[in-house]
PDB file of N, CA and C in Angstrom:
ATOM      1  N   UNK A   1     -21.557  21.819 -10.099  1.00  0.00           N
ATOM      2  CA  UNK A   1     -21.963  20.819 -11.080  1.00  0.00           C
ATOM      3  C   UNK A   1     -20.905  20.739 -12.188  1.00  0.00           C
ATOM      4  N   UNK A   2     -20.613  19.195 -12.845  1.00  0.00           N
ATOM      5  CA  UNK A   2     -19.582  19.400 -13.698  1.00  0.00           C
ATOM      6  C   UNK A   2     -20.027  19.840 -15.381  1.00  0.00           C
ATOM      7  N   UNK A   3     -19.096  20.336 -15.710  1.00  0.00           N
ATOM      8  CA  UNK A   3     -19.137  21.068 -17.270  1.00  0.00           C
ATOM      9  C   UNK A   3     -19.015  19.689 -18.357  1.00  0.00           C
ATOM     10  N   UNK A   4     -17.546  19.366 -18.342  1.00  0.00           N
ATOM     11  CA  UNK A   4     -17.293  18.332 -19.720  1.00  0.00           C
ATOM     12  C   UNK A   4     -18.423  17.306 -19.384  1.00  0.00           C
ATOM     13  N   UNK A   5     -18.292  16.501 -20.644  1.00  0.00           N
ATOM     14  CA  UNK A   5     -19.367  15.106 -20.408  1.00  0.00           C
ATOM     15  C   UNK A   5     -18.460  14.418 -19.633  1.00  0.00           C
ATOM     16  N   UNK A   6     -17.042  14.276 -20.019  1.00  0.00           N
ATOM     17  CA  UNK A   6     -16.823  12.953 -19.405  1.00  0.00           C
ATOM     18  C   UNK A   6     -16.548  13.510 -17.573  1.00  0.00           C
ATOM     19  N   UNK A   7     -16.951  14.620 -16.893  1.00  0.00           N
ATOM     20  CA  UNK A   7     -17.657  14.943 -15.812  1.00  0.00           C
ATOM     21  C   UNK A   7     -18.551  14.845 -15.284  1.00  0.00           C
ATOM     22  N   UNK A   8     -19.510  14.973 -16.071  1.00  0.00           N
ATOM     23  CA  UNK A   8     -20.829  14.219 -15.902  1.00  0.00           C
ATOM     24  C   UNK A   8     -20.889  12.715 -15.451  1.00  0.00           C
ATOM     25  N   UNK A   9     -20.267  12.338 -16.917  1.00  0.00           N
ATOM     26  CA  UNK A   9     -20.306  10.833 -17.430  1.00  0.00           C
ATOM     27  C   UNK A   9     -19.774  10.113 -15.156  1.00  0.00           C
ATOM     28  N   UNK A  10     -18.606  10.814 -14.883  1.00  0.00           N
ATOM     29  CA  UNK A  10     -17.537  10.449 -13.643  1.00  0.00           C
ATOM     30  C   UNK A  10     -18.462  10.629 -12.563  1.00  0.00           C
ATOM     31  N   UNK A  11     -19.652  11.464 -12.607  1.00  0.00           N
ATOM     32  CA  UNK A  11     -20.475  11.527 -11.399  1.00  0.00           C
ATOM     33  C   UNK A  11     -21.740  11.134 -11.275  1.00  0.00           C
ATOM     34  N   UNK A  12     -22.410  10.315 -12.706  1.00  0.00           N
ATOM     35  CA  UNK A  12     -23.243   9.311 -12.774  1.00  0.00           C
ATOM     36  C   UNK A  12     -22.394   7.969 -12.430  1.00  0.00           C
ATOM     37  N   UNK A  13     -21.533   7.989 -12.437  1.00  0.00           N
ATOM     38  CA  UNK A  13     -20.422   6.487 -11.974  1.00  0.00           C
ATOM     39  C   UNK A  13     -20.410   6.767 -10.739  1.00  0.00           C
ATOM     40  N   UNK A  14     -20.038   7.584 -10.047  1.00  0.00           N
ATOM     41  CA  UNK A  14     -20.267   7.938  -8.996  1.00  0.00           C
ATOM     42  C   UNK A  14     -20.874   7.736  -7.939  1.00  0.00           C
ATOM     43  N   UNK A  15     -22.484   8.103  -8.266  1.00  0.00           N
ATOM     44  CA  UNK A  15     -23.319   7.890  -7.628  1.00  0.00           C
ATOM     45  C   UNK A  15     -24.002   6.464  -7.181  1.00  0.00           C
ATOM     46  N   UNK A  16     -23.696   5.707  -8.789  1.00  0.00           N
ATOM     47  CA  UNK A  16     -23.846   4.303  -8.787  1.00  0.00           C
ATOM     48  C   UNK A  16     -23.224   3.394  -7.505  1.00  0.00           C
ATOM     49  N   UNK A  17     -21.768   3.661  -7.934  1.00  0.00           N
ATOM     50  CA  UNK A  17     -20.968   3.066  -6.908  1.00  0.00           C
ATOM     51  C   UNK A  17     -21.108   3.517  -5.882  1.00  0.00           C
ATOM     52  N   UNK A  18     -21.734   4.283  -5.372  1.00  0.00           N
ATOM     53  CA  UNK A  18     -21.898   4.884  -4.209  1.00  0.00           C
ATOM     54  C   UNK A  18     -23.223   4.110  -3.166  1.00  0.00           C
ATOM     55  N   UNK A  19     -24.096   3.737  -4.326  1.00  0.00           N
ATOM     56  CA  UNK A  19     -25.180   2.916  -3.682  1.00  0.00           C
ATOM     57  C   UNK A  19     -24.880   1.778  -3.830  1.00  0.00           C
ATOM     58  N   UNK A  20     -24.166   1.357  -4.630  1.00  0.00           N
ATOM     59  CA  UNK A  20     -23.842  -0.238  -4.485  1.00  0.00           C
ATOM     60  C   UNK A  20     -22.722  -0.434  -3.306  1.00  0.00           C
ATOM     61  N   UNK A  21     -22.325   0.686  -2.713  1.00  0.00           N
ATOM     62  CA  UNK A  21     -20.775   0.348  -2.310  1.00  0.00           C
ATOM     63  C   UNK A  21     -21.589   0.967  -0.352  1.00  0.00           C
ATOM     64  N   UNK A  22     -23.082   1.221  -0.338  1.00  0.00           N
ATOM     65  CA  UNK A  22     -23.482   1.128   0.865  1.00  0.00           C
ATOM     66  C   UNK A  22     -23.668  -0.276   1.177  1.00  0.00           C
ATOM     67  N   UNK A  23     -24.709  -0.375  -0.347  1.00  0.00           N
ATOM     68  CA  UNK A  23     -25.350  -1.877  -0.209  1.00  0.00           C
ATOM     69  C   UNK A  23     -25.048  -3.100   0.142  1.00  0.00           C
ATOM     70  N   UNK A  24     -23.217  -2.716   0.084  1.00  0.00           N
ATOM     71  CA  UNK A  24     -22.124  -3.926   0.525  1.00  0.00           C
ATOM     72  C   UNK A  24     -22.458  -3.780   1.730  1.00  0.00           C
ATOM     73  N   UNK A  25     -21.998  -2.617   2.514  1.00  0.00           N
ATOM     74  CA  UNK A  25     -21.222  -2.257   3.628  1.00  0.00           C
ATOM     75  C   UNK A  25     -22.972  -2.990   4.616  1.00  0.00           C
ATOM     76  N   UNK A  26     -24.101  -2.598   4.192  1.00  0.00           N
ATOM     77  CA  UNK A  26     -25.442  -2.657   4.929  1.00  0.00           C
ATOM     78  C   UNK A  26     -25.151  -4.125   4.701  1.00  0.00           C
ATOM     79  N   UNK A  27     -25.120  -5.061   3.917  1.00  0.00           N
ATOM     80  CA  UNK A  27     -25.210  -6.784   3.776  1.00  0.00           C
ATOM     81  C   UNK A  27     -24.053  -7.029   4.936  1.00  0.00           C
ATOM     82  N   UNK A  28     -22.684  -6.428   4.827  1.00  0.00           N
ATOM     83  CA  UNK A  28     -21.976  -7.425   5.655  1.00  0.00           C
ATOM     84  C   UNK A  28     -22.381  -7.262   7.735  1.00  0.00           C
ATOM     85  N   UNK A  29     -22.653  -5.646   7.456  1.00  0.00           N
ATOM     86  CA  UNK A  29     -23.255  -5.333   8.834  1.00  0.00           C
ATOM     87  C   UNK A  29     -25.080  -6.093   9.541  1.00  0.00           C
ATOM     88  N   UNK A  30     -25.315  -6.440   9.067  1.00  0.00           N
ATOM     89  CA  UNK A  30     -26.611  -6.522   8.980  1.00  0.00           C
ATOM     90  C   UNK A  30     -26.139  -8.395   9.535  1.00  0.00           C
ATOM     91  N   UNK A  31     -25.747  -9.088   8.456  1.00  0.00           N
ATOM     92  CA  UNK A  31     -25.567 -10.053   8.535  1.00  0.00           C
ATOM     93  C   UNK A  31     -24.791 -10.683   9.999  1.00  0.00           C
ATOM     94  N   UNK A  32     -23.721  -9.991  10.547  1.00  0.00           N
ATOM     95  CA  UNK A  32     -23.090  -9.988  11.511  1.00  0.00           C
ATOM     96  C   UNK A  32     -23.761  -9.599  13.036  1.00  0.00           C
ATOM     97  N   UNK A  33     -25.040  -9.167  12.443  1.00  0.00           N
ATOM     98  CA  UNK A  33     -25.493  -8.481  13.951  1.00  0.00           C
ATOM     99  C   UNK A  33     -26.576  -9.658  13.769  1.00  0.00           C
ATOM    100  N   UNK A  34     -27.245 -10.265  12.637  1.00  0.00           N
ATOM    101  CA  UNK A  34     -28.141 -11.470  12.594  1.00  0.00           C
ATOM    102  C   UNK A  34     -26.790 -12.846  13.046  1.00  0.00           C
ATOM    103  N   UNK A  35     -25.994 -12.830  13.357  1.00  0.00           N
ATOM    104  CA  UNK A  35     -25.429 -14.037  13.677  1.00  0.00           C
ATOM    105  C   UNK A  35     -24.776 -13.760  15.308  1.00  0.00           C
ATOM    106  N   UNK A  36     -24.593 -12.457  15.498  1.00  0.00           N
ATOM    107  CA  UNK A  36     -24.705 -12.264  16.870  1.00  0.00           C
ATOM    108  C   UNK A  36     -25.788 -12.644  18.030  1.00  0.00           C
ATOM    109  N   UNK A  37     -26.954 -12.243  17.324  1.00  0.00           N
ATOM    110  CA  UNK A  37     -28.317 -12.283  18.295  1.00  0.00           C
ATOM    111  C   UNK A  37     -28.535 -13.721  17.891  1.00  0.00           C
ATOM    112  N   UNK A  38     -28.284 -14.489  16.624  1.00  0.00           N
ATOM    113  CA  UNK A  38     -28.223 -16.141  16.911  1.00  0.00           C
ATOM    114  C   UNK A  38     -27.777 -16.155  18.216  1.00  0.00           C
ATOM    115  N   UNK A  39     -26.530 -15.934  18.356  1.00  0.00           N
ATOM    116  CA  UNK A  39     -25.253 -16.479  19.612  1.00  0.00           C
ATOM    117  C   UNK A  39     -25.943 -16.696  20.774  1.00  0.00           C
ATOM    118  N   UNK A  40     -26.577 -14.743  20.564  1.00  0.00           N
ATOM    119  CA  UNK A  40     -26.611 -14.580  21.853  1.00  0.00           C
ATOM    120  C   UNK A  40     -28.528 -15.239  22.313  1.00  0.00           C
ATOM    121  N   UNK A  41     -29.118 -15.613  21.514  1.00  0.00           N
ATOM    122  CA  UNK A  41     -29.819 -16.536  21.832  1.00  0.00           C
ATOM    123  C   UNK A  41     -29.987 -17.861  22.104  1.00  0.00           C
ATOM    124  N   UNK A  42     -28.402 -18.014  21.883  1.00  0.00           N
ATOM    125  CA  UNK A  42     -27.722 -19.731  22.092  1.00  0.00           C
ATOM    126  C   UNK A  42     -28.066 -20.660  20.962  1.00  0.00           C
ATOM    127  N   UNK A  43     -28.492 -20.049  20.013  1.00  0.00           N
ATOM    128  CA  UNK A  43     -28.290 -20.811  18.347  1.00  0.00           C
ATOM    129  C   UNK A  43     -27.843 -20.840  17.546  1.00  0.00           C
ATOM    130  N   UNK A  44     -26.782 -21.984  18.574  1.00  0.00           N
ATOM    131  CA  UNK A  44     -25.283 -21.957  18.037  1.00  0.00           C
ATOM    132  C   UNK A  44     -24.871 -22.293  16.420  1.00  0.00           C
ATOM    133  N   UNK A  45     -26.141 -23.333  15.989  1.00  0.00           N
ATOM    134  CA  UNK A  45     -25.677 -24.128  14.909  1.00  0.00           C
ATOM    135  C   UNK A  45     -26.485 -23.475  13.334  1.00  0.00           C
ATOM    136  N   UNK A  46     -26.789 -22.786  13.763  1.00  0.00           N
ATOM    137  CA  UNK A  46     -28.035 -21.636  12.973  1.00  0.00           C
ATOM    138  C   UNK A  46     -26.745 -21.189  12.256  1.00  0.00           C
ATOM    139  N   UNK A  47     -26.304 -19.736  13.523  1.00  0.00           N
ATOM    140  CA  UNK A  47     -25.248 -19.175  13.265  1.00  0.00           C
ATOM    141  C   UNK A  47     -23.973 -19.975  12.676  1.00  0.00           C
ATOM    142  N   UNK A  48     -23.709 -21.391  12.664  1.00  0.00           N
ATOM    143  CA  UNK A  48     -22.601 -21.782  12.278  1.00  0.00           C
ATOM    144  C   UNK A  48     -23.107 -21.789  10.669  1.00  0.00           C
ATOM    145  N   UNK A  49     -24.407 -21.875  10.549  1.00  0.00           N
ATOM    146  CA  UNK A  49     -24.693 -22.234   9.118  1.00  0.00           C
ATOM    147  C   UNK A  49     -24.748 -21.211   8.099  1.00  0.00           C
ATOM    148  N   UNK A  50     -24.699 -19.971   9.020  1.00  0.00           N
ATOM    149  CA  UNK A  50     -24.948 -18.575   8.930  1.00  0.00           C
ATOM    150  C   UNK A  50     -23.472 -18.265   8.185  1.00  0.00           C
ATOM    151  N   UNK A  51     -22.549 -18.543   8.719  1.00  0.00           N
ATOM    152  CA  UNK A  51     -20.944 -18.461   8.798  1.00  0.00           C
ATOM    153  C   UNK A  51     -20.733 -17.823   7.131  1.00  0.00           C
ATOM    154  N   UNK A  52     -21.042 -18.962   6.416  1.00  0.00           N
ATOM    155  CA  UNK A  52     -20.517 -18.714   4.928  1.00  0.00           C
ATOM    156  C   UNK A  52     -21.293 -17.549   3.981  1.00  0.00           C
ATOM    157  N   UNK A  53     -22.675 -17.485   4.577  1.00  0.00           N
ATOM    158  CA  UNK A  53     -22.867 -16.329   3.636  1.00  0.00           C
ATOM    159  C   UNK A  53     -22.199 -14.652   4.179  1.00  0.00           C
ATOM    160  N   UNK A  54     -22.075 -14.824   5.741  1.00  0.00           N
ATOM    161  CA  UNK A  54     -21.391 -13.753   6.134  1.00  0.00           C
ATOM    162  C   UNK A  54     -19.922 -13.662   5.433  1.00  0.00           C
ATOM    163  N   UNK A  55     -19.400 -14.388   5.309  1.00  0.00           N
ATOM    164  CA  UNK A  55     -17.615 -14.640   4.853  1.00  0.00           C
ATOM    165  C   UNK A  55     -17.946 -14.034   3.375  1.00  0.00           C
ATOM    166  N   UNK A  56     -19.050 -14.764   2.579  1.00  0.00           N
ATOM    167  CA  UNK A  56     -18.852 -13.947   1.109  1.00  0.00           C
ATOM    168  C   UNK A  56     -19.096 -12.719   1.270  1.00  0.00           C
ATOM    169  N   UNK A  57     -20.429 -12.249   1.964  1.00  0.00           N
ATOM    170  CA  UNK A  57     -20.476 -11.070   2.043  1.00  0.00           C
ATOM    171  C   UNK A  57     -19.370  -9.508   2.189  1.00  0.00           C
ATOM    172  N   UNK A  58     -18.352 -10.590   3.297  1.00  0.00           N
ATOM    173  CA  UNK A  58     -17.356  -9.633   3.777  1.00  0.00           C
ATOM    174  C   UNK A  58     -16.021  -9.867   2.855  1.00  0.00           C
ATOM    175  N   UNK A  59     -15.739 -10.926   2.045  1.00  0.00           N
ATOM    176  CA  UNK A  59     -14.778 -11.072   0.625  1.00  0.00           C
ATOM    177  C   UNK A  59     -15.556  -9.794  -0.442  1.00  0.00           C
ATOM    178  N   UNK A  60     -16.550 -10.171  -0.735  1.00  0.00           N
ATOM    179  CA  UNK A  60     -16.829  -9.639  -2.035  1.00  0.00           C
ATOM    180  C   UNK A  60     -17.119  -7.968  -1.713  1.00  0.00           C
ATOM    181  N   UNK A  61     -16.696  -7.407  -0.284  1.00  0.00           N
ATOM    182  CA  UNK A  61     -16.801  -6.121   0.076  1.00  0.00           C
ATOM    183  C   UNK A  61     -15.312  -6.023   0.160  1.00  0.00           C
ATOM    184  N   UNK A  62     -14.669  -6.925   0.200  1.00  0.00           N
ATOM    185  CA  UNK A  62     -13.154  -6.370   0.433  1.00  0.00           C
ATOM    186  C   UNK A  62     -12.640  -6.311  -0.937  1.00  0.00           C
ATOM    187  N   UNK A  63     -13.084  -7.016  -2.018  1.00  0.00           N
ATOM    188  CA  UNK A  63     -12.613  -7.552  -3.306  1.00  0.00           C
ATOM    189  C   UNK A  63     -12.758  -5.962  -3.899  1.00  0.00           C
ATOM    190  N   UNK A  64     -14.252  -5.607  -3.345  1.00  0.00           N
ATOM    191  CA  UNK A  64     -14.467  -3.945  -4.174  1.00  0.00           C
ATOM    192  C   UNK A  64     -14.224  -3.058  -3.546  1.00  0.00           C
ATOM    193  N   UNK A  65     -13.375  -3.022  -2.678  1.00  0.00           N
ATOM    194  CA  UNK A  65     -12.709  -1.831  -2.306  1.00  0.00           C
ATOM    195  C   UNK A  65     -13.667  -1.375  -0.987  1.00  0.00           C
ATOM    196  N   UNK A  66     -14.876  -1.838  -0.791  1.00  0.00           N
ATOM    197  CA  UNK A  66     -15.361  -1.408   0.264  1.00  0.00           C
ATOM    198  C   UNK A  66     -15.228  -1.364   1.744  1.00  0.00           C
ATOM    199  N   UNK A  67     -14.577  -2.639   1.945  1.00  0.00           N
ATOM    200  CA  UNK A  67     -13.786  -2.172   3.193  1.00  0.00           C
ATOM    201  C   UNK A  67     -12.176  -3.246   2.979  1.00  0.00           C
ATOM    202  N   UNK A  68     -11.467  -2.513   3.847  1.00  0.00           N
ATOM    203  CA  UNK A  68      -9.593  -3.199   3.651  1.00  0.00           C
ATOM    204  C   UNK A  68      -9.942  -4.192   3.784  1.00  0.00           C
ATOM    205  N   UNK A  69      -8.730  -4.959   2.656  1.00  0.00           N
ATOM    206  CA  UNK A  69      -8.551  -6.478   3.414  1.00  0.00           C
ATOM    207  C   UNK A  69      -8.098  -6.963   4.856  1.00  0.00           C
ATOM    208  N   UNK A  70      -7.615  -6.850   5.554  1.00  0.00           N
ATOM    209  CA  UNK A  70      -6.854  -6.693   6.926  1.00  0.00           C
ATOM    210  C   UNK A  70      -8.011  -6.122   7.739  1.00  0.00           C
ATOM    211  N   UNK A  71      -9.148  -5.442   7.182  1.00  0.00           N
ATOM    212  CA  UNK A  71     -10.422  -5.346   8.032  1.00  0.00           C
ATOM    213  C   UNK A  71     -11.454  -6.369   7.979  1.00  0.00           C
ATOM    214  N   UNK A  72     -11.223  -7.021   7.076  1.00  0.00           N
ATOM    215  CA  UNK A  72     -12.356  -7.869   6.412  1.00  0.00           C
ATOM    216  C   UNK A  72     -11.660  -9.492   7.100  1.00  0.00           C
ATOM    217  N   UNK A  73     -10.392  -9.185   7.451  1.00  0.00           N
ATOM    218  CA  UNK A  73      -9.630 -10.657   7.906  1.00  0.00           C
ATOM    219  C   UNK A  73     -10.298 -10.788   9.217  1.00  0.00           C
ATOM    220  N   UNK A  74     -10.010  -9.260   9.889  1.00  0.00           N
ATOM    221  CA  UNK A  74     -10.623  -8.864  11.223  1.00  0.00           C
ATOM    222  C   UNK A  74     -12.077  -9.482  11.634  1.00  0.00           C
ATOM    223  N   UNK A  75     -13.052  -9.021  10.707  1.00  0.00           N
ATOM    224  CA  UNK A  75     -14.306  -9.152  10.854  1.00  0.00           C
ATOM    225  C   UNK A  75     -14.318 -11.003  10.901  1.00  0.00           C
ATOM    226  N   UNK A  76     -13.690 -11.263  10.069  1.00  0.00           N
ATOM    227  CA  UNK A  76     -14.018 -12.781   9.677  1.00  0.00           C
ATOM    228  C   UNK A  76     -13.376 -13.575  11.367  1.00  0.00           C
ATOM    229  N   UNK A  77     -12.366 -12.932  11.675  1.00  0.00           N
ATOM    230  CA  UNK A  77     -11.587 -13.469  12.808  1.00  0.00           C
ATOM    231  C   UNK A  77     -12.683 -13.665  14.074  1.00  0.00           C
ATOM    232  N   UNK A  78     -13.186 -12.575  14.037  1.00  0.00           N
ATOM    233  CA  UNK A  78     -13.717 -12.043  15.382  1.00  0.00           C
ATOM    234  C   UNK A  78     -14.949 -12.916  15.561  1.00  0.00           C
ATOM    235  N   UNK A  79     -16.075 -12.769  14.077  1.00  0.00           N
ATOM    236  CA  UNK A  79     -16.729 -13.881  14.508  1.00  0.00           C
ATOM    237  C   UNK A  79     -16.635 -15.066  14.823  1.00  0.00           C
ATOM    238  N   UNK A  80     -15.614 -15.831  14.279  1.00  0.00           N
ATOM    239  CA  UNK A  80     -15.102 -17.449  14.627  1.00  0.00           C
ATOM    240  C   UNK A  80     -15.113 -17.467  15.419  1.00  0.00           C
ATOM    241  N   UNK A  81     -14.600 -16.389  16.848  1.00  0.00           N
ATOM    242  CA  UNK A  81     -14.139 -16.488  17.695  1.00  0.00           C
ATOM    243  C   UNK A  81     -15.521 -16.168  19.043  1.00  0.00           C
ATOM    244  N   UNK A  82     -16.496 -15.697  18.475  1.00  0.00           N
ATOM    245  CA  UNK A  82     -17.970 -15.572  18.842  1.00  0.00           C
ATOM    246  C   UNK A  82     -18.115 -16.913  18.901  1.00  0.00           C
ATOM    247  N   UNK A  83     -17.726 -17.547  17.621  1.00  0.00           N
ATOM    248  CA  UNK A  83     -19.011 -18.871  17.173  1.00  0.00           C
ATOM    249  C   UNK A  83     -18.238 -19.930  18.407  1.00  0.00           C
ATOM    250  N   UNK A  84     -16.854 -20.227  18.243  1.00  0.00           N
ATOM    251  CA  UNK A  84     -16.309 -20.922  19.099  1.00  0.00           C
ATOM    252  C   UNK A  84     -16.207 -20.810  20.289  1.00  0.00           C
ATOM    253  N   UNK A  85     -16.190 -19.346  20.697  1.00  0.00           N
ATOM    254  CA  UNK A  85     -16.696 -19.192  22.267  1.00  0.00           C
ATOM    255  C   UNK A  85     -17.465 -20.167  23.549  1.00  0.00           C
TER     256      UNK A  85
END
């Protein structure tokens, strides 16, 4: 356990970001497996409508560090390539 405050202070920040920085990672996963089982139920245009809240989801996780950009290009790639399939 830490001694100084501003130790403390670094592992109440910590913890915060720690649940907000699942809470990303659970929205962009979650969202991606709800636009998969669209697909793969053949609702195609659901999922196309689906598209943009997945894309913020997976920006505003790359913006905070939660996952790389170059992973987040990935993710965005791969579904297009679902949807256009």
């Amino acid at each position: 356990m830490p001694i100084k405050e501003s130790a403390k202070k670094y592992l109440r920040q910590t913890k915060k970001h720690r649940i907000l920085n699942i809470a990303r990672q659970k929205a962009v996963k979650d969202l991606t497996k709800k636009i998969t089982k669209l697909l793969a139920a053949g609702q195609k245009d659901e999922a196309k409508n689906m598209i943009s809240a997945v894309y913020k989801a997976i920006d505003k996780a790359a913006k905070r560090g939660v996952i790389k950009k170059n992973t987040a290009a990935r993710k965005k790639s791969r579904l297009m390539a679902l949807i256009n399939k």
